[in-house]
N, C-alpha and C. Protein backbone atom coordinates (compact mmCIF):
# COMPACT_ATOMS: atom_id res chain seq x y z
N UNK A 1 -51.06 -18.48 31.05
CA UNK A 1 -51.63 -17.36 30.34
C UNK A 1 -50.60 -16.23 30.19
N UNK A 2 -49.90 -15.86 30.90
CA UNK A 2 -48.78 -14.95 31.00
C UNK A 2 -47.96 -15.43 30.54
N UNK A 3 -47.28 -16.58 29.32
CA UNK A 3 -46.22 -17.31 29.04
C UNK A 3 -47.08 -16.69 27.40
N UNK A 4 -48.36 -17.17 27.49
CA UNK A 4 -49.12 -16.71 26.10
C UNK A 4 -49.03 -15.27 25.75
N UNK A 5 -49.23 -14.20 26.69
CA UNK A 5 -49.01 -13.16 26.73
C UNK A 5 -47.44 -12.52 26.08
N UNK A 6 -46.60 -13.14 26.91
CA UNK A 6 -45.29 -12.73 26.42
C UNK A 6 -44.73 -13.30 25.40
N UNK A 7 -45.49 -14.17 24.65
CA UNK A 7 -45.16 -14.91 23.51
C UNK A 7 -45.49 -13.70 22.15
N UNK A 8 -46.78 -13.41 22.38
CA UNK A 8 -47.62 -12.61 21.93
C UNK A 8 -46.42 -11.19 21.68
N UNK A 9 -46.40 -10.67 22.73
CA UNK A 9 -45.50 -8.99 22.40
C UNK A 9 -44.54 -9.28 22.23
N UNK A 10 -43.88 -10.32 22.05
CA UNK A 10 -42.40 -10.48 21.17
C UNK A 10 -42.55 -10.57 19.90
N UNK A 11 -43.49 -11.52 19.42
CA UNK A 11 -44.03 -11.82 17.81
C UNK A 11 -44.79 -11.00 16.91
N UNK A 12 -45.52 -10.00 17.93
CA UNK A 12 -45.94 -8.94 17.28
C UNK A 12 -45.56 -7.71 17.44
N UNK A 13 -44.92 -7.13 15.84
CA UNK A 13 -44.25 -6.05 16.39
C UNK A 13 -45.08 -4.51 16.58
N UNK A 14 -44.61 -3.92 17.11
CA UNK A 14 -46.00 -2.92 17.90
C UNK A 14 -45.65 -0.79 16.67
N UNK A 15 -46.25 -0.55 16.80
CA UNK A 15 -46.29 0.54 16.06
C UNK A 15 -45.36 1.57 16.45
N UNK A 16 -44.34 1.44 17.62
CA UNK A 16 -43.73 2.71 18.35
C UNK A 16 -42.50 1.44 17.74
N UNK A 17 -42.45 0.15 18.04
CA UNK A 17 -41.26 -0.33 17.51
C UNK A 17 -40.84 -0.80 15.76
N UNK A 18 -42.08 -0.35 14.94
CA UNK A 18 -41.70 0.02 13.74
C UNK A 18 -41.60 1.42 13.60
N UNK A 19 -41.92 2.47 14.26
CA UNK A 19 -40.95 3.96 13.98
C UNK A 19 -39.65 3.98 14.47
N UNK A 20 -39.35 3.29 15.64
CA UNK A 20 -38.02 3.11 15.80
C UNK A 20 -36.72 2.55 14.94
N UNK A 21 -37.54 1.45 14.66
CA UNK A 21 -36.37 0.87 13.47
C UNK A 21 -36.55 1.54 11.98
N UNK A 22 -37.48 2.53 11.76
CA UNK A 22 -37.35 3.33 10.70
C UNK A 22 -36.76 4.58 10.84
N UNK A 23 -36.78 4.89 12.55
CA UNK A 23 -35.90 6.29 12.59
C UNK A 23 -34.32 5.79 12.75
N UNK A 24 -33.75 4.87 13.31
CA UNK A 24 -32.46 3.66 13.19
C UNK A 24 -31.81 3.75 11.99
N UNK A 25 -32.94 3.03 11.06
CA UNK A 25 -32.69 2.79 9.47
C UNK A 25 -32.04 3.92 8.84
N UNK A 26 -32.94 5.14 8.91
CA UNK A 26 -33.23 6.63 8.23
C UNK A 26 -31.09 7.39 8.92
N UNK A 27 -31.10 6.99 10.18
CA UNK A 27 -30.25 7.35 10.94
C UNK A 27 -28.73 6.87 10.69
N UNK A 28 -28.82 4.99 10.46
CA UNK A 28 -27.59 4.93 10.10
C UNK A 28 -27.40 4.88 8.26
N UNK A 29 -28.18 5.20 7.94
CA UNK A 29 -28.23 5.09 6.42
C UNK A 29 -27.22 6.94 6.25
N UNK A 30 -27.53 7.85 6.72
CA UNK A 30 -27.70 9.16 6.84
C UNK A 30 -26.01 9.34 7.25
N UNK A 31 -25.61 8.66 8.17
CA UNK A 31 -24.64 8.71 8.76
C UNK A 31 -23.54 7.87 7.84
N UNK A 32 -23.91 6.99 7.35
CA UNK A 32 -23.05 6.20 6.22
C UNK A 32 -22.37 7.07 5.13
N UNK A 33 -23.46 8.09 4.80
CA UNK A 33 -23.44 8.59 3.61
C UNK A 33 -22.96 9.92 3.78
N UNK A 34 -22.48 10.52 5.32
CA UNK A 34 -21.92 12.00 5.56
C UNK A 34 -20.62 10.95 5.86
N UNK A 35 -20.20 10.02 6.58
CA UNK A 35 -18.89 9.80 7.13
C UNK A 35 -18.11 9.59 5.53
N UNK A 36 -18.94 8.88 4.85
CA UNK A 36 -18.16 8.51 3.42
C UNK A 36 -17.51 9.65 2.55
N UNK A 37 -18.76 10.51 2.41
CA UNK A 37 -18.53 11.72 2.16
C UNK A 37 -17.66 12.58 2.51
N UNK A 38 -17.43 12.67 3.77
CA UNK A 38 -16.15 12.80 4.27
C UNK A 38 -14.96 12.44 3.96
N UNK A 39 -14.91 11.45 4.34
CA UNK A 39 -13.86 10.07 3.66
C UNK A 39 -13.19 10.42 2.35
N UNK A 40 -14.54 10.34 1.34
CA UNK A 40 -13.75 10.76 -0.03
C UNK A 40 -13.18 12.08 0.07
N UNK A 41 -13.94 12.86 0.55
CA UNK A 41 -13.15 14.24 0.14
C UNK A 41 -12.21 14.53 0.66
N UNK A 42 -11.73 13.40 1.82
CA UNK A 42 -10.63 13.64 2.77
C UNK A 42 -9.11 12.86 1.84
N UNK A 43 -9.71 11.59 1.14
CA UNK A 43 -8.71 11.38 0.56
C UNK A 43 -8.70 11.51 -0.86
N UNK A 44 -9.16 12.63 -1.54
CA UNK A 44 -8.99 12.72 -2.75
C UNK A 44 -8.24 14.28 -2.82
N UNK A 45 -7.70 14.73 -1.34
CA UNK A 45 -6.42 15.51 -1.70
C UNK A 45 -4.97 14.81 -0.96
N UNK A 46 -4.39 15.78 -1.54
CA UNK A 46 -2.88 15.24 -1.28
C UNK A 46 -3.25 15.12 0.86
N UNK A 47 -1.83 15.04 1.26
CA UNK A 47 -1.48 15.09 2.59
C UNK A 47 -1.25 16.47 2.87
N UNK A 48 -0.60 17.30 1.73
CA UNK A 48 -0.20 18.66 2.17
C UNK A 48 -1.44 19.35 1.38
N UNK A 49 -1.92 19.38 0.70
CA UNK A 49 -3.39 20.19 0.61
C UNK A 49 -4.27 19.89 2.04
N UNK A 50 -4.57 18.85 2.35
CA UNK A 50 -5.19 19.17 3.61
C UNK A 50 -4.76 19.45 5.00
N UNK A 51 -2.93 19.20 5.32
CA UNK A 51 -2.66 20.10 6.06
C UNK A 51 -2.79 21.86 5.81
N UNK A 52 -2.55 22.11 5.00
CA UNK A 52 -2.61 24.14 4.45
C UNK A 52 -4.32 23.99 4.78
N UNK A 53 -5.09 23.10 4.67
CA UNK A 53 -6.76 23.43 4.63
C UNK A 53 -7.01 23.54 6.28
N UNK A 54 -6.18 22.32 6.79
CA UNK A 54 -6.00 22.20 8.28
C UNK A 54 -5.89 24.06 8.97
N UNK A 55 -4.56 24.39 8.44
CA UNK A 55 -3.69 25.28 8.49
C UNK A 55 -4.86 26.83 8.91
N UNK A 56 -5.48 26.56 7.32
CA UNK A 56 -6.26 27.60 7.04
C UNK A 56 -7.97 28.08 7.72
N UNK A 57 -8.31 26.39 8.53
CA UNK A 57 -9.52 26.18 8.81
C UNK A 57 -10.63 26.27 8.05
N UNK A 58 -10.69 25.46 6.94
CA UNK A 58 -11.52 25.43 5.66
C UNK A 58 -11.91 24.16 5.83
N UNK A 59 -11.22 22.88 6.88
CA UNK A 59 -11.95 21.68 6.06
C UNK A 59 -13.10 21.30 6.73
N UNK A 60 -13.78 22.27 7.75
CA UNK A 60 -15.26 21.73 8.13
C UNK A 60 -16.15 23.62 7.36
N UNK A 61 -17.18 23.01 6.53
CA UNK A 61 -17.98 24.10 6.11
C UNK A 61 -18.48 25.19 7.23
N UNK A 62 -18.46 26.63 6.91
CA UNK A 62 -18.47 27.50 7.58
C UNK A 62 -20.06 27.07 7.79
N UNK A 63 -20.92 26.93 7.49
CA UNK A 63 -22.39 26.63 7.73
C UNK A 63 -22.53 26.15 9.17
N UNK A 64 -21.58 24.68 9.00
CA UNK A 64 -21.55 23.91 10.22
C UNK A 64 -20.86 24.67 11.64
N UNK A 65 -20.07 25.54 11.41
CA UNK A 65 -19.30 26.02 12.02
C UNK A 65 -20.00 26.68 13.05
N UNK A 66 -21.12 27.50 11.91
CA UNK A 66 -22.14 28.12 12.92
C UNK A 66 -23.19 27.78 13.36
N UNK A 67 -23.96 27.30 13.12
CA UNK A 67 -25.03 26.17 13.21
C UNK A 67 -24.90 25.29 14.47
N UNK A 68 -23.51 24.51 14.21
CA UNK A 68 -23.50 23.44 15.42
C UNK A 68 -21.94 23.35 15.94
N UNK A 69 -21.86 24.36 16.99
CA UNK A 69 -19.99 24.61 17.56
C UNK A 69 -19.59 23.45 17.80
N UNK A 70 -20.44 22.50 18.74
CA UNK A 70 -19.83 21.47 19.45
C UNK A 70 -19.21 20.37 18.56
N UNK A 71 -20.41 19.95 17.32
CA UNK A 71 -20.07 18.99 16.38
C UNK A 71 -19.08 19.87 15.63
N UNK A 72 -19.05 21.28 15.15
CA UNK A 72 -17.47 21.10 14.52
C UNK A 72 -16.48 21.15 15.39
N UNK A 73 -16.24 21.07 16.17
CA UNK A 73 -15.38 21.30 17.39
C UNK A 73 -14.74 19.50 17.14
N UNK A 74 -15.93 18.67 17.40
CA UNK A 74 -15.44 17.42 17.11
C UNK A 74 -15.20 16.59 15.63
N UNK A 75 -15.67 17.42 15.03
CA UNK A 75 -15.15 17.57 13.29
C UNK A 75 -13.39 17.55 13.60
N UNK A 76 -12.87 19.29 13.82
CA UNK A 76 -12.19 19.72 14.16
C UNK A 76 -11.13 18.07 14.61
N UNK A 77 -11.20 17.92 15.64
CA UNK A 77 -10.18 17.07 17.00
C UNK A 77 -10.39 15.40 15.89
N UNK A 78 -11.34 15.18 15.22
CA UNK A 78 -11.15 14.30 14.10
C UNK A 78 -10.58 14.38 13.26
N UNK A 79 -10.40 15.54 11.93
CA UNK A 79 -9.53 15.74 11.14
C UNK A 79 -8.18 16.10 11.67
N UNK A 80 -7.83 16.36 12.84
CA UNK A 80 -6.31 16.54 13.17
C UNK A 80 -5.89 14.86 13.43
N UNK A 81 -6.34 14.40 13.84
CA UNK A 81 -6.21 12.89 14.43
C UNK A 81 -5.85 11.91 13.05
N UNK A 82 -6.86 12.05 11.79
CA UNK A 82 -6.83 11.69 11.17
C UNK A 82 -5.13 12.58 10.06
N UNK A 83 -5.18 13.73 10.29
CA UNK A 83 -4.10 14.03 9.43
C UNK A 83 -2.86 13.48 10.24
N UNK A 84 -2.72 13.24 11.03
CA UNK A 84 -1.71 12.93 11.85
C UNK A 84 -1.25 11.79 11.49
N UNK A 85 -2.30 10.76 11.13
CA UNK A 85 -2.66 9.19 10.75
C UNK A 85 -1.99 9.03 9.48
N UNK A 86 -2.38 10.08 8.72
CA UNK A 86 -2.21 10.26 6.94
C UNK A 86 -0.97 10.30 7.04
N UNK A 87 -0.34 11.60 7.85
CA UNK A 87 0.95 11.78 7.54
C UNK A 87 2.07 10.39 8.31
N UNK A 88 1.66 10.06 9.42
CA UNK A 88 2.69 8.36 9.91
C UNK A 88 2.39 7.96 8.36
N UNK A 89 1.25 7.83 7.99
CA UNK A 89 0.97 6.12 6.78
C UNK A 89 1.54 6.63 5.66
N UNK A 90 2.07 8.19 5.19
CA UNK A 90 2.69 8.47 4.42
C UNK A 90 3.98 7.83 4.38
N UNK A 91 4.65 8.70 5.82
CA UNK A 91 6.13 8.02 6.36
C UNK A 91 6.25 6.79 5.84
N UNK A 92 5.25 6.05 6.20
CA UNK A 92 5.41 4.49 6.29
C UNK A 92 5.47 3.69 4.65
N UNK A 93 4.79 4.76 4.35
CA UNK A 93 4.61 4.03 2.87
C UNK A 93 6.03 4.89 2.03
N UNK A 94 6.08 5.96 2.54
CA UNK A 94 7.70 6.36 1.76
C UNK A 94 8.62 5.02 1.83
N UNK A 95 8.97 4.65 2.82
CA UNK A 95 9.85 3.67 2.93
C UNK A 95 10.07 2.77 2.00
N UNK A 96 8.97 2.05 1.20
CA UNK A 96 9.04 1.07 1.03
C UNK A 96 8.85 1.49 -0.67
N UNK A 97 8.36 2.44 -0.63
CA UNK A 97 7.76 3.26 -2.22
C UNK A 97 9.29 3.80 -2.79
N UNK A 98 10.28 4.63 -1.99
CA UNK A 98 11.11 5.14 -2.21
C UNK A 98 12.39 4.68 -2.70
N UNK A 99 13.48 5.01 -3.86
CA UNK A 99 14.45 4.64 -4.24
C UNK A 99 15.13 4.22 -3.31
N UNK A 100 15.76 3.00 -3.41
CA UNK A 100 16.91 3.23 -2.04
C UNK A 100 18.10 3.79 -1.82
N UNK A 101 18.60 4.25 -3.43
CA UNK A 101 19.29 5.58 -3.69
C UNK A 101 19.31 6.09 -4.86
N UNK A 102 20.14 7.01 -5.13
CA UNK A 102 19.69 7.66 -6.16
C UNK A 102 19.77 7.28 -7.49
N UNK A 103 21.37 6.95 -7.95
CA UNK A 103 21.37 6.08 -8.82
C UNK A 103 21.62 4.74 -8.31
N UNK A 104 20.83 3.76 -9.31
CA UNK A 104 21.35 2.33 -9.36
C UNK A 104 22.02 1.40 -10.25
N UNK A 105 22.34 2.54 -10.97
CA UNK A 105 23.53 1.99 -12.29
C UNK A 105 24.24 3.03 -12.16
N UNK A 106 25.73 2.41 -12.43
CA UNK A 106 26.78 3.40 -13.05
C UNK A 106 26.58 4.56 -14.07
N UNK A 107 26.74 5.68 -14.25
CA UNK A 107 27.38 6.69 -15.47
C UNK A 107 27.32 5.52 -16.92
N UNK A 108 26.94 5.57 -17.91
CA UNK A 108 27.69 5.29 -18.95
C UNK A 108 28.73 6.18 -19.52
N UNK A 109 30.10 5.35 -20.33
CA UNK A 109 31.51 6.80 -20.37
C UNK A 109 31.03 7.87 -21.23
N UNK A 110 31.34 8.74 -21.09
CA UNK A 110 30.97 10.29 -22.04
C UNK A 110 30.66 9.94 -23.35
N UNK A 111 32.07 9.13 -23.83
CA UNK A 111 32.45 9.39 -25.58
C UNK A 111 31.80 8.02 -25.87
N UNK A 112 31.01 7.29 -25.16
CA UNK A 112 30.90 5.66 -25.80
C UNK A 112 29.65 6.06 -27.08
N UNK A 113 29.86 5.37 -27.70
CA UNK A 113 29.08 5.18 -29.22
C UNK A 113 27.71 4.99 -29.17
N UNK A 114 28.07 3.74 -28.25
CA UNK A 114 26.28 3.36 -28.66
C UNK A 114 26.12 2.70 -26.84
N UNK A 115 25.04 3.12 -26.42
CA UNK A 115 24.45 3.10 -24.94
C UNK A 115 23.65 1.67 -25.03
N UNK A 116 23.87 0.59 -24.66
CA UNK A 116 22.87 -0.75 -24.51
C UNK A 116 21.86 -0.34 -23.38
N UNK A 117 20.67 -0.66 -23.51
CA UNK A 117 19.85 -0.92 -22.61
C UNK A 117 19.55 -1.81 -21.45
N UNK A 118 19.37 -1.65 -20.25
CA UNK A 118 19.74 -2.64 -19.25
C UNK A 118 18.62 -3.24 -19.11
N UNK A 119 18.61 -4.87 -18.60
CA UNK A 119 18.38 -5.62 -18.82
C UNK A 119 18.28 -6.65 -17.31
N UNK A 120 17.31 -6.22 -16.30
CA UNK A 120 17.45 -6.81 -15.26
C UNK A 120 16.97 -7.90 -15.06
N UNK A 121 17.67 -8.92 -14.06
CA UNK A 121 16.97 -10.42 -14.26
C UNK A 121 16.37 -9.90 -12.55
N UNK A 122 15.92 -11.19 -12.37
CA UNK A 122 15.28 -11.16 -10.96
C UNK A 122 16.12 -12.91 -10.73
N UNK A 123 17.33 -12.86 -9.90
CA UNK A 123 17.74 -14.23 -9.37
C UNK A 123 17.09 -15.19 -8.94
N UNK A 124 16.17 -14.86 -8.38
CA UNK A 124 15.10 -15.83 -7.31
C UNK A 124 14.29 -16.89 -8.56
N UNK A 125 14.81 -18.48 -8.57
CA UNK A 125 13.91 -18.66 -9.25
C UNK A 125 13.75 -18.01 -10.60
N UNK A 126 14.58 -17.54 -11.00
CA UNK A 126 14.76 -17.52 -12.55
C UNK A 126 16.18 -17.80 -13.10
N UNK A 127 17.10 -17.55 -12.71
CA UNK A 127 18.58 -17.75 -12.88
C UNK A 127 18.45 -19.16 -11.90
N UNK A 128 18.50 -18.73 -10.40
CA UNK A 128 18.51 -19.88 -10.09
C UNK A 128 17.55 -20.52 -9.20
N UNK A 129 18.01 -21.66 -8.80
CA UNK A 129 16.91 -22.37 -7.96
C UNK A 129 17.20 -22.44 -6.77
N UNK A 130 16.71 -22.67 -5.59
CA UNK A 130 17.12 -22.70 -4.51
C UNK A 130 16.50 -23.56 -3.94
N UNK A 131 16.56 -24.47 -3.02
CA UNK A 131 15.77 -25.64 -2.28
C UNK A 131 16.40 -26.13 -1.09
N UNK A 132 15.51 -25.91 -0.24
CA UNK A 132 15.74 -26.16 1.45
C UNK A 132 15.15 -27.66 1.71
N UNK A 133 15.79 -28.17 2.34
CA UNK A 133 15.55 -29.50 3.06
C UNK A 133 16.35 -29.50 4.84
N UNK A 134 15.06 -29.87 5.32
CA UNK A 134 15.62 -30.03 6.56
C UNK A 134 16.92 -30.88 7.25
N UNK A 135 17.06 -31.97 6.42
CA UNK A 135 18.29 -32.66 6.32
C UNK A 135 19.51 -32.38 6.11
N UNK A 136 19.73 -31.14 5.01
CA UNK A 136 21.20 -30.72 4.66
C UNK A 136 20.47 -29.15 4.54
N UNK A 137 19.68 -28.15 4.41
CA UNK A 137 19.57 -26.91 4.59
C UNK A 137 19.74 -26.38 3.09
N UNK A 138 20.18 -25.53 2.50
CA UNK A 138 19.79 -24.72 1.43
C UNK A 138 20.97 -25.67 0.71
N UNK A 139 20.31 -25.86 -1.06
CA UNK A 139 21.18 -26.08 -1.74
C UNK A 139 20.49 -24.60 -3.11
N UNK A 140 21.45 -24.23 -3.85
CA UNK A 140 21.28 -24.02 -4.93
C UNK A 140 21.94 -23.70 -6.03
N UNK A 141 21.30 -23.97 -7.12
CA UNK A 141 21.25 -24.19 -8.51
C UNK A 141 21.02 -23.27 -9.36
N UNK A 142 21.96 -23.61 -10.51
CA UNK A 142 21.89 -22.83 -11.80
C UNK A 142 20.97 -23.53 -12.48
N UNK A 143 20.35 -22.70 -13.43
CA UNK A 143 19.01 -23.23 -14.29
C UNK A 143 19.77 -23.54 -15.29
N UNK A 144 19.54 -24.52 -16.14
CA UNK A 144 20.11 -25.44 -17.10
C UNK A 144 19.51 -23.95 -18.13
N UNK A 145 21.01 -23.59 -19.12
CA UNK A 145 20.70 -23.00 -20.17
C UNK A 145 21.24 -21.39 -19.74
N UNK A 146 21.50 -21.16 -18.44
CA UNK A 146 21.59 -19.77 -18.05
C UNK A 146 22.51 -19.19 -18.74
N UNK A 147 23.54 -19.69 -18.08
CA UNK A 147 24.58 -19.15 -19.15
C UNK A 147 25.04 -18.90 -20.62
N UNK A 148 24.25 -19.52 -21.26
CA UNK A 148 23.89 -19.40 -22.91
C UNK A 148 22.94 -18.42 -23.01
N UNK A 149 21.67 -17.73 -22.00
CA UNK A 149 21.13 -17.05 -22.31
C UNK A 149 22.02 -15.81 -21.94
N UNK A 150 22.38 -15.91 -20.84
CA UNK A 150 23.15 -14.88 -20.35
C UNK A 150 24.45 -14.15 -21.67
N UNK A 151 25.06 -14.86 -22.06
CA UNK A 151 25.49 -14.68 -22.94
C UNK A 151 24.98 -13.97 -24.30
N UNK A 152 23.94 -14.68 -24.70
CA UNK A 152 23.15 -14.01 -25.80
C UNK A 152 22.16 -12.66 -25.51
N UNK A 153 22.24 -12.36 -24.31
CA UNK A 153 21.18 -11.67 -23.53
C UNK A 153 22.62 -10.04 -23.63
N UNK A 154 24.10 -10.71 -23.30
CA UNK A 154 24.94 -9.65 -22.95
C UNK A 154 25.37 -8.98 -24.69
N UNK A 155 24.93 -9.29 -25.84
CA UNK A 155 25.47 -9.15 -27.02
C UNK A 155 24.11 -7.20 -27.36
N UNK A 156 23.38 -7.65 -26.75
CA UNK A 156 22.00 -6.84 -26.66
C UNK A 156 21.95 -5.69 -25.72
N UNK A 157 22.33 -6.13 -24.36
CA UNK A 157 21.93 -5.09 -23.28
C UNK A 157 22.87 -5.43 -22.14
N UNK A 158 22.72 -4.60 -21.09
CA UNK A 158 23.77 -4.66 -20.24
C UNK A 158 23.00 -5.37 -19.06
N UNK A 159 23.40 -6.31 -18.49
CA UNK A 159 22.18 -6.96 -17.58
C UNK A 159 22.53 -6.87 -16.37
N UNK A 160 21.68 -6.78 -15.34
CA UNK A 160 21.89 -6.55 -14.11
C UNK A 160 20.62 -7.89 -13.14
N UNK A 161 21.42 -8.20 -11.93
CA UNK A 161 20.67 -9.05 -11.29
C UNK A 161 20.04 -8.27 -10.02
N UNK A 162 18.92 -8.72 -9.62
CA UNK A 162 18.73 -8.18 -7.92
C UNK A 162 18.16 -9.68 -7.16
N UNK A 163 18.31 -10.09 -6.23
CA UNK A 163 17.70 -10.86 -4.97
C UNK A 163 17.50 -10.70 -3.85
N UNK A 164 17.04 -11.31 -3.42
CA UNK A 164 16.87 -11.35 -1.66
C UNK A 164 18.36 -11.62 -1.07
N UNK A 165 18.63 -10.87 -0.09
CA UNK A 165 20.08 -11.06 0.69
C UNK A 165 20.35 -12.25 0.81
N UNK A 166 19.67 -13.31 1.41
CA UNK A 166 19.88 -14.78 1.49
C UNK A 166 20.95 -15.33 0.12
N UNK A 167 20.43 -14.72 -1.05
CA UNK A 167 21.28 -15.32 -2.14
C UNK A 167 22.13 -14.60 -2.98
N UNK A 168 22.42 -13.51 -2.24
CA UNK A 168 23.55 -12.52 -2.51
C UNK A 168 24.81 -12.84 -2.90
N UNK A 169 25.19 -13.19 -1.80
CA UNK A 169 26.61 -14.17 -1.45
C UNK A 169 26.41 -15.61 -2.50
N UNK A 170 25.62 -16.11 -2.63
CA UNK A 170 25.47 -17.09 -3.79
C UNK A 170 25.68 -16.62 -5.05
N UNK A 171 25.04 -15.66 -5.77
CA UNK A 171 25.37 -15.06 -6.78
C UNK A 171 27.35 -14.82 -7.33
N UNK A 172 27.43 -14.43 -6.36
CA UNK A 172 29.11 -13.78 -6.18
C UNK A 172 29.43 -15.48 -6.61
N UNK A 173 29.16 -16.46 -5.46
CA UNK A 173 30.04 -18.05 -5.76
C UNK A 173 30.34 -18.16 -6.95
N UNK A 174 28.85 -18.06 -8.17
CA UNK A 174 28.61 -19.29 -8.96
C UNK A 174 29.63 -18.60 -9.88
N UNK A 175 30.39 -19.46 -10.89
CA UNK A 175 30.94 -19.53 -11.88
C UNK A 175 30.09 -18.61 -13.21
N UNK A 176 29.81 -17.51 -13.28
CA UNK A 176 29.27 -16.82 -14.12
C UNK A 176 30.12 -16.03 -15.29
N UNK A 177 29.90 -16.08 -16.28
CA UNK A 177 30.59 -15.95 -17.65
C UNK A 177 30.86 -14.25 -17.58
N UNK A 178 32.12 -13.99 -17.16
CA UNK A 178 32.40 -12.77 -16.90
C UNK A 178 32.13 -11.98 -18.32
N UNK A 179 31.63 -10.69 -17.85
CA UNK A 179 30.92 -9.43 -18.73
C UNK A 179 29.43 -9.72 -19.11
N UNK A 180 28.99 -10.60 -18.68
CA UNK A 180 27.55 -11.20 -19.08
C UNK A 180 26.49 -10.46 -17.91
N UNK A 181 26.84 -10.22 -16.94
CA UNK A 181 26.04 -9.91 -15.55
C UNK A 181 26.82 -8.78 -14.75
């Protein structure tokens, strides 16, 4: 009878445990929709607009400020944490976003006539091929035709190659139709 019993108040759910999961519901629904809120407005300024806001103590509403010290207090010790975050993932993303210097072509000469447009290939798999086998290790190859394009490609524009370091030193080897690249 007591096995029937406890079968019973598990399967039926009781009136204090449907206000609960409606005050839950009401609760994380509520909370979804202030953290987001947050969120966006946190990243729809720069890094240095919300440090100066940091700066200035503007980015938790004066309402809250007074209303509830403790929660902006932890507003507060969140948005520093988080600008701190912004500014590393800035760093981090400079790196990789950023020129790696300033210029990457030469000057064209003062008095030249007419300026060609440059014309970069990507080596990898387009010029040439490259293929590893565990047996003998890297071989690679010129693409049948390169040099005829290369040629017809240098009458037009001034062309420039880039690759991965691995095939740097390959580039330099191959027999390439000088003034073409």
């Amino acid at each position: 009878m007591a096995e029937a019993t406890a079968a019973e108040a598990v399967e039926a759910p009781t009136m204090f445990g449907n206000i609960m999961d409606g005050i839950s519901t009401v609760g994380a629904v509520a909370g979804t929709l202030v953290l987001g809120g947050l969120g966006v407005s946190y990243y729809a300024q720069t890094t240095e607009e919300l440090a100066r806001k940091m700066i200035k103590g503007e980015q938790i509403p004066a309402a809250l400020k007074e209303r509830a010290p403790p929660l902006a207090e932890a507003l507060e010790f969140g948005f520093e944490k988080l600008l701190e975050f912004r500014q590393w993932t800035d760093g981090q993303a400079s790196f990789y976003l950023d020129p790696v210097s300033d210029k990457l072509l030469p000057d064209h000469p003062p008095n030249s006539a007419y300026i060609p447009h440059t014309l970069v290939l990507d080596l990898d798999d387009t010029l040439i091929k490259a293929d590893w086998k565990r047996e003998r290790g890297w071989r690679v190859f010129k693409r049948p035709g390169v040099d005829d394009f290369l040629k017809h490609m240098a009458q037009f524009y001034e062309a420039g190659a880039y690759t991965r370091p691995l095939f740097s030193s390959t580039f330099k080897r191959f027999p390439w139709d000088r003034g073409c690249v």
